[in-house]
C-alpha atoms as a PDB file:
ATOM      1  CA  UNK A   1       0.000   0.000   0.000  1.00  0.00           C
ATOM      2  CA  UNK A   2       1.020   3.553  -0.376  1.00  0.00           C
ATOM      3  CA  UNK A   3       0.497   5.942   2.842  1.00  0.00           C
ATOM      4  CA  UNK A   4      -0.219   9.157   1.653  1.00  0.00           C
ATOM      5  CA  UNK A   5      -0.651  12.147   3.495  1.00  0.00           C
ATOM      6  CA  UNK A   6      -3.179  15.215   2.134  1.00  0.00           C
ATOM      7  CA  UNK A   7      -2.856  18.682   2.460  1.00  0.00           C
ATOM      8  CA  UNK A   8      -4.814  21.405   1.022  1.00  0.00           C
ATOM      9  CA  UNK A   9      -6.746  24.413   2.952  1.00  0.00           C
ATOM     10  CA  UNK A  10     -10.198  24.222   1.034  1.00  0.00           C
ATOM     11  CA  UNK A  11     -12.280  21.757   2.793  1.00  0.00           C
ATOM     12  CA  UNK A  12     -14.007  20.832  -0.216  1.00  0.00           C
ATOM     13  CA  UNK A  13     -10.875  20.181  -2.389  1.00  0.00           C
ATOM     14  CA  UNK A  14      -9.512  18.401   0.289  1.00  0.00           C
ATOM     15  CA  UNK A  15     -12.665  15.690   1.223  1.00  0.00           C
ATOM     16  CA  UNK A  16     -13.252  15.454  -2.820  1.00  0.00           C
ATOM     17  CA  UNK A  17      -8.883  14.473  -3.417  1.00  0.00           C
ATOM     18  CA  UNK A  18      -9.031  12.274  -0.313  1.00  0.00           C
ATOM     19  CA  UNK A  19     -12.345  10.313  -1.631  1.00  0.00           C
ATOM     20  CA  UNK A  20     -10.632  10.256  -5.569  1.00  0.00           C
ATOM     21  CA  UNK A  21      -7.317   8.842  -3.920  1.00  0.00           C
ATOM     22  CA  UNK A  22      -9.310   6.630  -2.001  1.00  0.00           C
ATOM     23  CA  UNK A  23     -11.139   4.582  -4.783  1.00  0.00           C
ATOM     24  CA  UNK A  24      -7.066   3.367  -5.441  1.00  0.00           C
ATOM     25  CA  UNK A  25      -6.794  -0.400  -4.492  1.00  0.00           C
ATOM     26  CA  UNK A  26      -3.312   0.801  -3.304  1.00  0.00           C
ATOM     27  CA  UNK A  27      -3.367   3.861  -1.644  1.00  0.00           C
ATOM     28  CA  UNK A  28      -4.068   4.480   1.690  1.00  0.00           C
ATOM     29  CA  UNK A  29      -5.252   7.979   3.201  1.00  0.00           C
ATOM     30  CA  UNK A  30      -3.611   8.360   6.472  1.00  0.00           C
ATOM     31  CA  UNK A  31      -4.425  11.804   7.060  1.00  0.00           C
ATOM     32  CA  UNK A  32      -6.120  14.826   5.430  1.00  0.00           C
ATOM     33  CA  UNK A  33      -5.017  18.418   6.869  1.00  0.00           C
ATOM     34  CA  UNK A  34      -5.561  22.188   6.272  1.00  0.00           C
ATOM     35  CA  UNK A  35      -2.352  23.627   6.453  1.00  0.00           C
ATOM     36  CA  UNK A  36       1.292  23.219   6.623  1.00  0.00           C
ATOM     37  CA  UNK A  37       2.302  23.591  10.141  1.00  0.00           C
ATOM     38  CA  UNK A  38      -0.593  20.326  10.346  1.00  0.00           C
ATOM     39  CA  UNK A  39       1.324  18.119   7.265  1.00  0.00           C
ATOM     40  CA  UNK A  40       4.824  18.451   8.994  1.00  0.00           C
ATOM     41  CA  UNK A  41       3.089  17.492  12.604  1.00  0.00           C
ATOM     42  CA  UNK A  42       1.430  14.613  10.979  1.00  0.00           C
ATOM     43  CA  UNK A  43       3.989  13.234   8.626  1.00  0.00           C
ATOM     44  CA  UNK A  44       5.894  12.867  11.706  1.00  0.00           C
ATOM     45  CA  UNK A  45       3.185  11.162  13.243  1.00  0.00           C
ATOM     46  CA  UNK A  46       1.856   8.597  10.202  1.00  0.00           C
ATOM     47  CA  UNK A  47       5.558   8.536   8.909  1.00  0.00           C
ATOM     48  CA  UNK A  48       3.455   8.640   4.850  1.00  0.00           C
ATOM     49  CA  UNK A  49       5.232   6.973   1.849  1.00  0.00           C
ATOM     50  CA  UNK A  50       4.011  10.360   0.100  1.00  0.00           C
ATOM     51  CA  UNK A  51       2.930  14.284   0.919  1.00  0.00           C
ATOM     52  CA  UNK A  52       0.416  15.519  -1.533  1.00  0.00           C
ATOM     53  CA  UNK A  53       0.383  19.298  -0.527  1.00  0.00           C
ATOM     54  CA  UNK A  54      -1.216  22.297  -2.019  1.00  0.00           C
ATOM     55  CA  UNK A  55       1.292  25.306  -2.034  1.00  0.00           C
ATOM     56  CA  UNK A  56      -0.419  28.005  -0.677  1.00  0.00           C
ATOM     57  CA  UNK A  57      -1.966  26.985   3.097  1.00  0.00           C
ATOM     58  CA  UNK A  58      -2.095  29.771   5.724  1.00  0.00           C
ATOM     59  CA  UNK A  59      -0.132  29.280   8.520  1.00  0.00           C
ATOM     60  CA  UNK A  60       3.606  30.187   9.086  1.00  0.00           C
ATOM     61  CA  UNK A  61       4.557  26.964   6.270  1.00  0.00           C
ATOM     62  CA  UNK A  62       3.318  27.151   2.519  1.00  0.00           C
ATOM     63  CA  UNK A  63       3.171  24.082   0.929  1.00  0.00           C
ATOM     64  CA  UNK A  64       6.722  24.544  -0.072  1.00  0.00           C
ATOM     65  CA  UNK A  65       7.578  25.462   3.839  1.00  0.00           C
ATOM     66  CA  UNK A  66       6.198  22.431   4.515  1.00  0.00           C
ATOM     67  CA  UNK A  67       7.941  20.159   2.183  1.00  0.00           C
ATOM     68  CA  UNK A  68      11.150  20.890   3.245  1.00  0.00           C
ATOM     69  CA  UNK A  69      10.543  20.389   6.851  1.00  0.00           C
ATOM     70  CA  UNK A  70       8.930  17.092   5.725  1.00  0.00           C
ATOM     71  CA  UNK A  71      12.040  16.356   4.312  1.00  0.00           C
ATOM     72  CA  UNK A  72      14.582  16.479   6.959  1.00  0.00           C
ATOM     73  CA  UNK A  73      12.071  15.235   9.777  1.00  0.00           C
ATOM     74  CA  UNK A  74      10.881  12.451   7.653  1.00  0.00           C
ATOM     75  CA  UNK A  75      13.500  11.738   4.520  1.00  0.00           C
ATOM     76  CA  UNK A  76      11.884   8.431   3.397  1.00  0.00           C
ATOM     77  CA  UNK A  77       8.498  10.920   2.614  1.00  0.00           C
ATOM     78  CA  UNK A  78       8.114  11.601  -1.133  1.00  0.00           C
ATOM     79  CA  UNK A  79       6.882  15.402  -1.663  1.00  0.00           C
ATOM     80  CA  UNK A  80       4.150  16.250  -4.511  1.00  0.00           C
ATOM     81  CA  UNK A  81       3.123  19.910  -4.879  1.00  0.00           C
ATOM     82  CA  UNK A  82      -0.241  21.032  -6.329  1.00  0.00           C
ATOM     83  CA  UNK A  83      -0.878  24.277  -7.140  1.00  0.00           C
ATOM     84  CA  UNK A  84      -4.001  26.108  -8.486  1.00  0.00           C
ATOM     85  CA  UNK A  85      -1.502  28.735 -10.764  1.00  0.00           C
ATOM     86  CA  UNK A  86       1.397  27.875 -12.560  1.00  0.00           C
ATOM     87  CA  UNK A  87       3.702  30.840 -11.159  1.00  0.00           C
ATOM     88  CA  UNK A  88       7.450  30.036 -12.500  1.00  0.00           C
ATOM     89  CA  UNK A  89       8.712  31.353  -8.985  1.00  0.00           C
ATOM     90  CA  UNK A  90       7.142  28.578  -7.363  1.00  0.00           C
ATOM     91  CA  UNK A  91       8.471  26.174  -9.458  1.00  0.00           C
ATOM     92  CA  UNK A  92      11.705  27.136  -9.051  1.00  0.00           C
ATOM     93  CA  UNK A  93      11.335  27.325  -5.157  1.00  0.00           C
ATOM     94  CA  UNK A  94       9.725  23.710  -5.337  1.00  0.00           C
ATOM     95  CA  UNK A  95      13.151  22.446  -7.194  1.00  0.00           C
ATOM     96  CA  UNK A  96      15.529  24.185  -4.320  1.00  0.00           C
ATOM     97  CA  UNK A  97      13.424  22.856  -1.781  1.00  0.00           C
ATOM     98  CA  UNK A  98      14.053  19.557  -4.217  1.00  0.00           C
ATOM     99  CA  UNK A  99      10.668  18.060  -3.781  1.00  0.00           C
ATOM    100  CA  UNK A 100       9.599  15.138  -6.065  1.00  0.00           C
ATOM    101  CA  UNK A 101       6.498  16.255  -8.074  1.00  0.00           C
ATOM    102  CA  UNK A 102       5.225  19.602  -9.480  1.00  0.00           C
ATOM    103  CA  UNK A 103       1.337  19.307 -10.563  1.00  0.00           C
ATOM    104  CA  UNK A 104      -1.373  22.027 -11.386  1.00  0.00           C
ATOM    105  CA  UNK A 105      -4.865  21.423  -9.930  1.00  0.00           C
ATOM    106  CA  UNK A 106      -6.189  21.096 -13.571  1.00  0.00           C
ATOM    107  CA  UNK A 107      -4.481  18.239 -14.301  1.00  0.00           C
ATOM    108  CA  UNK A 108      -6.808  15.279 -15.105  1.00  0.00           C
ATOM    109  CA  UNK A 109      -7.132  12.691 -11.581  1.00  0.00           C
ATOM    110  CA  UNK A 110      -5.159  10.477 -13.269  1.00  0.00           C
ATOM    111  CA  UNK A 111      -2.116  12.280 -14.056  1.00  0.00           C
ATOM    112  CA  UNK A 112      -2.627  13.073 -10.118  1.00  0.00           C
ATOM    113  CA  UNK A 113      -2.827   9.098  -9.415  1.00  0.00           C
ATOM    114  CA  UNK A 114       0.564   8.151 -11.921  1.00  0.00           C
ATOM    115  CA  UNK A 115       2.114  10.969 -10.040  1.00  0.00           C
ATOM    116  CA  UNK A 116       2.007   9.637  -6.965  1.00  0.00           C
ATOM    117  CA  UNK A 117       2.814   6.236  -7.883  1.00  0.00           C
ATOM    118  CA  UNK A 118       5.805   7.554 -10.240  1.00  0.00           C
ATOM    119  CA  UNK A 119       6.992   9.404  -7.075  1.00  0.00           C
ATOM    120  CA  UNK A 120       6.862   6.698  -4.249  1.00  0.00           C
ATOM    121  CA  UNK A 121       8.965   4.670  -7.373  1.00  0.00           C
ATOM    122  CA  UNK A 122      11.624   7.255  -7.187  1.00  0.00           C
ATOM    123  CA  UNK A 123      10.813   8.969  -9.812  1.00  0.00           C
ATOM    124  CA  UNK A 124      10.562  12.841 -10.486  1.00  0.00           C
ATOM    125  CA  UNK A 125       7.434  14.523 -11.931  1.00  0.00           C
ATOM    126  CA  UNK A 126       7.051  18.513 -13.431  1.00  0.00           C
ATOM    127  CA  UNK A 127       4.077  19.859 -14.681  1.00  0.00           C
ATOM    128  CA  UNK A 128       4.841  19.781 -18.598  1.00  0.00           C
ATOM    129  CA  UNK A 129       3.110  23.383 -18.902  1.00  0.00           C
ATOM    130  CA  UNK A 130       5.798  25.011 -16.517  1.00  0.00           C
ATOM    131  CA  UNK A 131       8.795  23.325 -17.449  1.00  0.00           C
ATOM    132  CA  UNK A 132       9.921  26.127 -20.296  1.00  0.00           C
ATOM    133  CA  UNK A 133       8.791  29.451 -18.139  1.00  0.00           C
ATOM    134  CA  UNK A 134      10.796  28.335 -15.293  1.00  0.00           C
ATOM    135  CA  UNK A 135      13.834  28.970 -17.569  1.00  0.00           C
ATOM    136  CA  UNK A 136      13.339  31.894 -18.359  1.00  0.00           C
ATOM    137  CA  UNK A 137      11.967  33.557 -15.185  1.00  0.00           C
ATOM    138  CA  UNK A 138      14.552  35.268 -12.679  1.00  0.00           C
ATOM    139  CA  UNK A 139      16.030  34.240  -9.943  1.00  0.00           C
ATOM    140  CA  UNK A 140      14.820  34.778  -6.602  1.00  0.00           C
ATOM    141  CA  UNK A 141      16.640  38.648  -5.193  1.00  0.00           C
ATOM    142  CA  UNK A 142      15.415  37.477  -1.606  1.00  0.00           C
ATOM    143  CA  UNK A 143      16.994  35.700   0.943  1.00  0.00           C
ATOM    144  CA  UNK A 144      15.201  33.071   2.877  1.00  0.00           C
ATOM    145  CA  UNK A 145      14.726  35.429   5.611  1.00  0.00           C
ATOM    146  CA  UNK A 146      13.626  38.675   3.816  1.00  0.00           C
ATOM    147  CA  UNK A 147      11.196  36.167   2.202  1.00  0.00           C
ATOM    148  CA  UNK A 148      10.036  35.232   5.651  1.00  0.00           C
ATOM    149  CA  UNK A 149       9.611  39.185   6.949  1.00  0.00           C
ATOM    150  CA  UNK A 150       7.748  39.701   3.120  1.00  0.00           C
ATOM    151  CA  UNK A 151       5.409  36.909   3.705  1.00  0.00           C
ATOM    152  CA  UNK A 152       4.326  38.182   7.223  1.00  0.00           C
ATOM    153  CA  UNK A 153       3.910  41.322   5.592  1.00  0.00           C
ATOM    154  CA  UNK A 154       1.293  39.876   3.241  1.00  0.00           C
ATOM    155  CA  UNK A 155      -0.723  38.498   6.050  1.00  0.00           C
ATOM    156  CA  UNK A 156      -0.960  41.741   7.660  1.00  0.00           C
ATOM    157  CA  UNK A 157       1.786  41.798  10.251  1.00  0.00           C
ATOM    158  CA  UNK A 158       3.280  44.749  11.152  1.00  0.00           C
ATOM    159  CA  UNK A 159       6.865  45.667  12.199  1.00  0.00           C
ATOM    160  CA  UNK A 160       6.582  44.895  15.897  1.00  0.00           C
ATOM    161  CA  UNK A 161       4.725  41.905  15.591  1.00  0.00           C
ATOM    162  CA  UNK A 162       6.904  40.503  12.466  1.00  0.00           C
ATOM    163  CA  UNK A 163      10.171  41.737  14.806  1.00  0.00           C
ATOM    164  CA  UNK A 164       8.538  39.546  17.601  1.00  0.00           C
ATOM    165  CA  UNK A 165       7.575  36.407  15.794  1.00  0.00           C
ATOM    166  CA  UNK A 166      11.003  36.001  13.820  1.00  0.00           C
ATOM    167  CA  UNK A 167      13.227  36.915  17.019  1.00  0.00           C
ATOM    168  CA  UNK A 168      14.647  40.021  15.369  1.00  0.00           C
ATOM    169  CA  UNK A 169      14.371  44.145  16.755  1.00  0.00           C
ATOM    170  CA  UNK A 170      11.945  46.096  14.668  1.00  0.00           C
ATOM    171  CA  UNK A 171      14.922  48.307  13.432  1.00  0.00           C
ATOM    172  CA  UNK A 172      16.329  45.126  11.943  1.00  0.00           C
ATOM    173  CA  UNK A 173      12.709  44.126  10.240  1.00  0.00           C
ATOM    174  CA  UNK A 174      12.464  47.888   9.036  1.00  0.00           C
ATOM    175  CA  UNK A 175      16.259  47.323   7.969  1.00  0.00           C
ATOM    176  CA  UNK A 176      14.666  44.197   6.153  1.00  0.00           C
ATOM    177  CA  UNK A 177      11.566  46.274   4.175  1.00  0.00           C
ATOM    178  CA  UNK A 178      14.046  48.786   3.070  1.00  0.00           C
ATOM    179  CA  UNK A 179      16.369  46.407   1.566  1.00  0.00           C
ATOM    180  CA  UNK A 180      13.094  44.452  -0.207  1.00  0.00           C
ATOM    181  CA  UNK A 181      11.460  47.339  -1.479  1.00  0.00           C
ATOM    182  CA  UNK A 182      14.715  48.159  -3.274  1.00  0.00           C
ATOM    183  CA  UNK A 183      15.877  44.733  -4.266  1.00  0.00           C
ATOM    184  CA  UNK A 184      12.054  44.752  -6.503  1.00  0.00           C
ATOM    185  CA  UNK A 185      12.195  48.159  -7.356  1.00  0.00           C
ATOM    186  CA  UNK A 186       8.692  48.280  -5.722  1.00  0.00           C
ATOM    187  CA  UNK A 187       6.868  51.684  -4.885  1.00  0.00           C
ATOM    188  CA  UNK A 188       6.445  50.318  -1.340  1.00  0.00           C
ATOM    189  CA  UNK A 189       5.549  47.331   0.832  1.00  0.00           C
ATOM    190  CA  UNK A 190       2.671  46.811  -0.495  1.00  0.00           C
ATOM    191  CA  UNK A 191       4.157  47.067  -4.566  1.00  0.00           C
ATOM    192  CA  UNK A 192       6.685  44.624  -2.814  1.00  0.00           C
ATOM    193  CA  UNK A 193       4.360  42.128  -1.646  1.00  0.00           C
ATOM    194  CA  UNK A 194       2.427  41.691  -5.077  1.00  0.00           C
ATOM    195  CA  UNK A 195       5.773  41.699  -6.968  1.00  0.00           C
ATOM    196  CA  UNK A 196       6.702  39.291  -5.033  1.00  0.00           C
ATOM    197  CA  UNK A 197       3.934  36.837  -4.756  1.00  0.00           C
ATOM    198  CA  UNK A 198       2.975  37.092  -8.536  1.00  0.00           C
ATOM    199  CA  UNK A 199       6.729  36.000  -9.200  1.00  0.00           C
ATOM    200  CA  UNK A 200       5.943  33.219  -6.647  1.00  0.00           C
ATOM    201  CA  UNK A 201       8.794  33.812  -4.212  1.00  0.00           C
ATOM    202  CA  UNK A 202       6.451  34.149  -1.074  1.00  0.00           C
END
């Protein structure tokens, strides 16, 4: 049997990929979860052969987040990323994070199903649509940790609470949203966050 572990935040996407999965004589469902932080908590618990997760969850883990933590807590857990948008950015964070399968939400159930097998094989799978783009989109400017103050930003965190919830001062955080505004040539912090998240680095 393959163990595979769900996550996607839309209750409704979730139950209907969990039931589809399901009807396989040789998959097994061991849990179904909303968010990041809850795949990295239960792949540690239900030790999956495979982590279907969607790449953008709430919570302080994306998908992506998520996948990597996966992987060093659990390294014998294949990682399969579904996504509703085919954003090059995310692609290319999916490959640094080197998880196993890259999949948009429109692809037909059973190019989800021959994914998942494909991966628990050992084998690598990428979205055919999103294989060219990624090539030619640029890399990342951020570093892992302006990406982290940027993505707080986008959920509505201010300096003080974004200083206290990464262990920094709020000079240092302010230090941060100067340095990202310039690095994307944005307006502001709020040109900054949609540059950044329709380029698919947060």
């Amino acid at each position: 049997m393959i163990r595979v572990l769900l996550a996607e935040d839309q209750a409704v996407i979730r139950h209907a990929l969990a039931t589809l999965l399901g009807l396989e004589s040789d998959f097994e469902i061991v849990a179904a979860v909303e968010s990041g932080d809850a795949a990295v908590a239960s792949a540690a618990a239900h030790r999956p052969d495979v982590a279907v997760l969607d790449i953008d969850m709430p919570g302080t883990l994306d998908g992506l987040a998520a996948a990597a933590e996966i992987r060093a807590r659990v390294p014998s857990c294949r990682t399969l990323m579904l996504t509703a948008y085919g954003k090059p950015g995310h692609l290319k964070r999916a490959l640094t994070a080197q998880v196993d399968g890259f999949l948009l939400k429109t692809a037909p159930p059973e190019e989800l199903v021959a994914a998942i097998r494909e991966v628990t094989r050992g084998g690598r799978v990428l979205d055919p649509s999103l294989a060219v783009t990624a090539w030619d989109l640029a890399d990342n400017p951020l570093t892992p940790r302006e990406a982290d103050v940027l993505r707080l930003v986008a959920g509505g965190a201010e300096a003080p609470d974004i200083a206290r919830r990464l262990h920094l001062t709020a000079g240092t955080v302010r230090n941060y949203l100067t340095a990202i505004v310039a690095k994307l040539n944005a307006r502001n912090r709020t040109d900054a966050v949609r540059i950044a998240t329709e380029a698919g680095w947060i």
